[in-house]
N, C-alpha and C. Protein backbone atom coordinates (compact mmCIF):
# COMPACT_ATOMS: atom_id res chain seq x y z
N UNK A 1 96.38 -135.79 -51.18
CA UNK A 1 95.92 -134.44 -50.99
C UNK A 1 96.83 -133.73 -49.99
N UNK A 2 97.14 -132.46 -50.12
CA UNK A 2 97.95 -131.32 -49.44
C UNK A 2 97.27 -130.45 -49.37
N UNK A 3 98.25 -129.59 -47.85
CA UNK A 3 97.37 -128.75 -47.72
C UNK A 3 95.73 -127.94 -47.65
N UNK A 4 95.38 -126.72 -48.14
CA UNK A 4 94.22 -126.05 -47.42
C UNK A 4 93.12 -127.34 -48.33
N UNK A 5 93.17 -128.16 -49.51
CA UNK A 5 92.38 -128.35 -50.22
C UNK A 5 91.98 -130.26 -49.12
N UNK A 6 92.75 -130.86 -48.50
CA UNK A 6 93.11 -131.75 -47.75
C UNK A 6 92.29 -131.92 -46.01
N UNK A 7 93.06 -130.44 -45.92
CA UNK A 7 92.44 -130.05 -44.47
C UNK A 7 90.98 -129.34 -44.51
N UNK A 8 90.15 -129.19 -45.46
CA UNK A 8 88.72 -128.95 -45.67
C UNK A 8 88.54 -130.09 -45.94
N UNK A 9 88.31 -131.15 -46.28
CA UNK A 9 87.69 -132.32 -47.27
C UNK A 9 87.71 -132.61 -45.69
N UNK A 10 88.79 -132.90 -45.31
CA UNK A 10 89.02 -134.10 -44.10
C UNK A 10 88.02 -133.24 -42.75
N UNK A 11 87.77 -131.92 -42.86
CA UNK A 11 86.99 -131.80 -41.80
C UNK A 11 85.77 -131.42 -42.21
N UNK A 12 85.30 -131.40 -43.67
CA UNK A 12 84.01 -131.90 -43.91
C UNK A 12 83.76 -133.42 -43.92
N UNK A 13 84.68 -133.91 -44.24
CA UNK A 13 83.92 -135.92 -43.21
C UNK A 13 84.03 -136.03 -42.16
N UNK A 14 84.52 -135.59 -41.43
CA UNK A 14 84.53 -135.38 -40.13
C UNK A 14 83.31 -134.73 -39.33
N UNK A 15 82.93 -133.44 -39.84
CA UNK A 15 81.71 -133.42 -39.71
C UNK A 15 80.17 -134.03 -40.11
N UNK A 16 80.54 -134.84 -41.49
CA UNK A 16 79.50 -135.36 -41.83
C UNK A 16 79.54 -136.55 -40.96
N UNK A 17 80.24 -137.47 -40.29
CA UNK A 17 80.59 -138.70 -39.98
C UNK A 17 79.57 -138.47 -38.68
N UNK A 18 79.84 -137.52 -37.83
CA UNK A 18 79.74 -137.15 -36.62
C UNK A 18 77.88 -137.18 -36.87
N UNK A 19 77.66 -136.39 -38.02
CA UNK A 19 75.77 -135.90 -38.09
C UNK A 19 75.86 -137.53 -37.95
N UNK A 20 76.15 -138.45 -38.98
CA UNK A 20 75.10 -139.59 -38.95
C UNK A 20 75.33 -140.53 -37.59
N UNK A 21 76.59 -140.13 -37.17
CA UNK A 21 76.93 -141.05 -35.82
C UNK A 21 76.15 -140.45 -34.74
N UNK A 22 75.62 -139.32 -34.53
CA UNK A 22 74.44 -138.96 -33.85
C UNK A 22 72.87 -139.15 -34.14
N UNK A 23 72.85 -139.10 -35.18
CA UNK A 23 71.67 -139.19 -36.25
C UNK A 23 71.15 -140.63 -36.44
N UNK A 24 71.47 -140.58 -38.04
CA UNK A 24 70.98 -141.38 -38.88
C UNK A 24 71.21 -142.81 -38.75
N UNK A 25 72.51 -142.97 -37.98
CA UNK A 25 73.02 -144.64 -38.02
C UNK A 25 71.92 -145.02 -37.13
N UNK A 26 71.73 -144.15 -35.79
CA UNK A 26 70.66 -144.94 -35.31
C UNK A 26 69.52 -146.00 -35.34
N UNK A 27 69.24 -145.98 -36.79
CA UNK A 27 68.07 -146.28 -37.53
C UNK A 27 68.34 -147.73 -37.69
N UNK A 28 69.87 -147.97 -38.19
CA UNK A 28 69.92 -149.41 -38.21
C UNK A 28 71.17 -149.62 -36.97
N UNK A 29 71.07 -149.08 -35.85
CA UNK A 29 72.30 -149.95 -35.02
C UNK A 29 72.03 -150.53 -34.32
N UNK A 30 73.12 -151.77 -34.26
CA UNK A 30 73.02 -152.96 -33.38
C UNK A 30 74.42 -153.13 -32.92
N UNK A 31 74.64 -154.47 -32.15
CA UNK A 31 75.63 -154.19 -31.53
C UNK A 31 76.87 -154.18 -32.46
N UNK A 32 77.37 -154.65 -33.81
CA UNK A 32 78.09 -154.97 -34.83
C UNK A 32 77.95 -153.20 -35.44
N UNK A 33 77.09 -152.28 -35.81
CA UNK A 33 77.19 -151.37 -35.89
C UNK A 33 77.85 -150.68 -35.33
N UNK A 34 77.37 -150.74 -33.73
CA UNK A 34 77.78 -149.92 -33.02
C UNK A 34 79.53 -149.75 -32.87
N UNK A 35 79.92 -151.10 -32.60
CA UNK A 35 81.33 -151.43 -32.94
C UNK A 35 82.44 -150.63 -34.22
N UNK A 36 81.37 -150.74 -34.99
CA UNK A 36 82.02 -150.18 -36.46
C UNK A 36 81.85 -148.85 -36.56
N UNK A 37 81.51 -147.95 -35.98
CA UNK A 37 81.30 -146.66 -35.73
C UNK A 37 82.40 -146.40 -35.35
N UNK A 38 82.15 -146.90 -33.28
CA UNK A 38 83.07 -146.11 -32.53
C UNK A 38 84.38 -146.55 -33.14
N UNK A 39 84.54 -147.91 -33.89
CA UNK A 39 85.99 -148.01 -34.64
C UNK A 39 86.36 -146.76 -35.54
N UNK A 40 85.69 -146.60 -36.23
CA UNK A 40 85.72 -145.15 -37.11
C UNK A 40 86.17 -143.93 -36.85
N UNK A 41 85.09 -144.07 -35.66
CA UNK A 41 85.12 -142.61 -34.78
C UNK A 41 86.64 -142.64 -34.19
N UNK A 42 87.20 -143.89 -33.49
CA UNK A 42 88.65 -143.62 -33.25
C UNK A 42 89.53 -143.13 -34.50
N UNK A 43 89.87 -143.60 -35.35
CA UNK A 43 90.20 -143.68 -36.62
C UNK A 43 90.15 -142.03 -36.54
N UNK A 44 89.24 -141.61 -36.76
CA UNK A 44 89.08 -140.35 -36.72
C UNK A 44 89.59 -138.93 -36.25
N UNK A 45 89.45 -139.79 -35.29
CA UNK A 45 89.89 -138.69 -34.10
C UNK A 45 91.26 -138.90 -34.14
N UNK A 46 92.20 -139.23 -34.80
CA UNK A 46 93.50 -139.11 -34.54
C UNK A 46 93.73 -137.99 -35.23
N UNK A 47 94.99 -137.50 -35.14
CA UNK A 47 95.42 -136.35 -35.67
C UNK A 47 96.20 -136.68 -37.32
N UNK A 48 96.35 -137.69 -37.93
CA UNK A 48 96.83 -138.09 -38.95
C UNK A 48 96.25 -139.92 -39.30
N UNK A 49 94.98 -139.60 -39.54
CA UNK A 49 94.36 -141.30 -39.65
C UNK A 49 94.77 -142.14 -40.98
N UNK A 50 95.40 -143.31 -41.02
CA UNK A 50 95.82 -143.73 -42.01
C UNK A 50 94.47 -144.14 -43.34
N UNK A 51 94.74 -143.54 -44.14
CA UNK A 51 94.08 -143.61 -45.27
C UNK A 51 93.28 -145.17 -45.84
N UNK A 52 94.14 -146.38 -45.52
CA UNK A 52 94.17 -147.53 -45.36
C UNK A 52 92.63 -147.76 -44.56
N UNK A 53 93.11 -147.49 -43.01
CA UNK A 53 92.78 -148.12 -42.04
C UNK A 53 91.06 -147.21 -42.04
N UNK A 54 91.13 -145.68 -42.47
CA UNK A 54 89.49 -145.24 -42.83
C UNK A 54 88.72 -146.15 -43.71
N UNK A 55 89.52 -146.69 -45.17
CA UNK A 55 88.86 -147.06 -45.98
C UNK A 55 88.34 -148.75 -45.31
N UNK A 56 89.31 -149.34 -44.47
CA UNK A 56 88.58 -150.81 -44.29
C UNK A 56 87.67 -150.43 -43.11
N UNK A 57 87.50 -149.16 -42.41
CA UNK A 57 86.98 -148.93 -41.07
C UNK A 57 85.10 -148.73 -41.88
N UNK A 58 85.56 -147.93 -42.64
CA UNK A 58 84.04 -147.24 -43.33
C UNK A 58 83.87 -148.74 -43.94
N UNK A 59 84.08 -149.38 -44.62
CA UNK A 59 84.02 -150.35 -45.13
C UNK A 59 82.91 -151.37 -44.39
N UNK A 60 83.51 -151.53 -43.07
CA UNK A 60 83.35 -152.07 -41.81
C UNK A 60 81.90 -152.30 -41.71
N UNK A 61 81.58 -150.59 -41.40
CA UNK A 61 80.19 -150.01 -41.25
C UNK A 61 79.11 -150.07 -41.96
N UNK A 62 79.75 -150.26 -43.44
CA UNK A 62 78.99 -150.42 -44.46
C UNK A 62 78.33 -151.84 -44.05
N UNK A 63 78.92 -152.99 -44.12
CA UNK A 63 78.51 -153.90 -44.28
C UNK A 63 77.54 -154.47 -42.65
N UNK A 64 77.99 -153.69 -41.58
CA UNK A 64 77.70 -153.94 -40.56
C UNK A 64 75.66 -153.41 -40.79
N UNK A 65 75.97 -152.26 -41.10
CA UNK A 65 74.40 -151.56 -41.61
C UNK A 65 73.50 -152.21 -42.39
N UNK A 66 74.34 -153.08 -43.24
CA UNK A 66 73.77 -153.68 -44.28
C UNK A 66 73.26 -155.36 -43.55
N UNK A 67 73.93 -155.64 -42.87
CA UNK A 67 73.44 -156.73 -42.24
C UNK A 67 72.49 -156.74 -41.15
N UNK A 68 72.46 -155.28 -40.92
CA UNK A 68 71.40 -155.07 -39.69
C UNK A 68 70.63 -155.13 -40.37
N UNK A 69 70.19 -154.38 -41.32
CA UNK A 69 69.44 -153.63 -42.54
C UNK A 69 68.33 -155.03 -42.70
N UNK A 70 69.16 -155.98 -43.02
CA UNK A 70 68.60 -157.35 -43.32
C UNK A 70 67.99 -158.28 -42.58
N UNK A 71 68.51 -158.08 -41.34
CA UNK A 71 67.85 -159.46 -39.82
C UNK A 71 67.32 -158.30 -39.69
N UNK A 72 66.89 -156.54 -39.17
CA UNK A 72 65.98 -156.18 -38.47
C UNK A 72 64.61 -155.76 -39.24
N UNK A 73 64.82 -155.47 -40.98
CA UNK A 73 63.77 -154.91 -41.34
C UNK A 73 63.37 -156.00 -41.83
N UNK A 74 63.76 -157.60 -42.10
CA UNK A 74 63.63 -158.10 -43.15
C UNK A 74 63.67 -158.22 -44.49
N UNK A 75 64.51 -157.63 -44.71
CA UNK A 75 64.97 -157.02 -46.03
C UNK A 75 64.67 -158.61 -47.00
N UNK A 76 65.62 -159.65 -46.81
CA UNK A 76 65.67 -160.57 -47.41
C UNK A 76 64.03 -161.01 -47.82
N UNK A 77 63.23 -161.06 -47.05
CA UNK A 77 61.55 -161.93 -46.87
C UNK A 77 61.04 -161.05 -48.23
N UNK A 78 61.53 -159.46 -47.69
CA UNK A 78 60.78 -158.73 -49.51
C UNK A 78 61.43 -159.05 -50.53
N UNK A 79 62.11 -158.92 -50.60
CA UNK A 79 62.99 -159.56 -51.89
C UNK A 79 62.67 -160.86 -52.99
N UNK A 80 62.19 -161.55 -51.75
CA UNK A 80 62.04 -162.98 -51.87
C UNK A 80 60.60 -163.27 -52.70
């Protein structure tokens, strides 16, 4: 992506990143979350973040949420 179509996308995730990193992550963070955020959030905040290093960073978070998701609500016990 170039240009004006590049520099909107990238500062609408930027803003969306920010709502749930105030927000919503709350819900499931622990200390492995928390980690995978502020990794993000660096990532972020650079002025040219490698495309690479967002996708294994979000990646990160995903799975970090997902494992909270599981030891704090018990996810696994319903399932079961």
């Amino acid at each position: 992506m170039t240009g004006y179509f590049a520099s909107f996308f990238k500062s609408f995730l930027d803003k969306r990143f920010w709502e749930l990193y105030w927000g919503e992550l709350a819900l499931v963070e622990s200390k492995d979350v928390e980690g995978a955020m502020v990794a993000l959030g660096k990532e972020l905040k650079k002025s040219s973040p490698e495309k690479e290093n967002l996708q294994k960073l979000s990646l990160n978070l995903a799975h970090a949420c997902k494992s909270s998701i599981h030891e704090s609500w018990g996810v696994d016990e319903i399932l079961q």
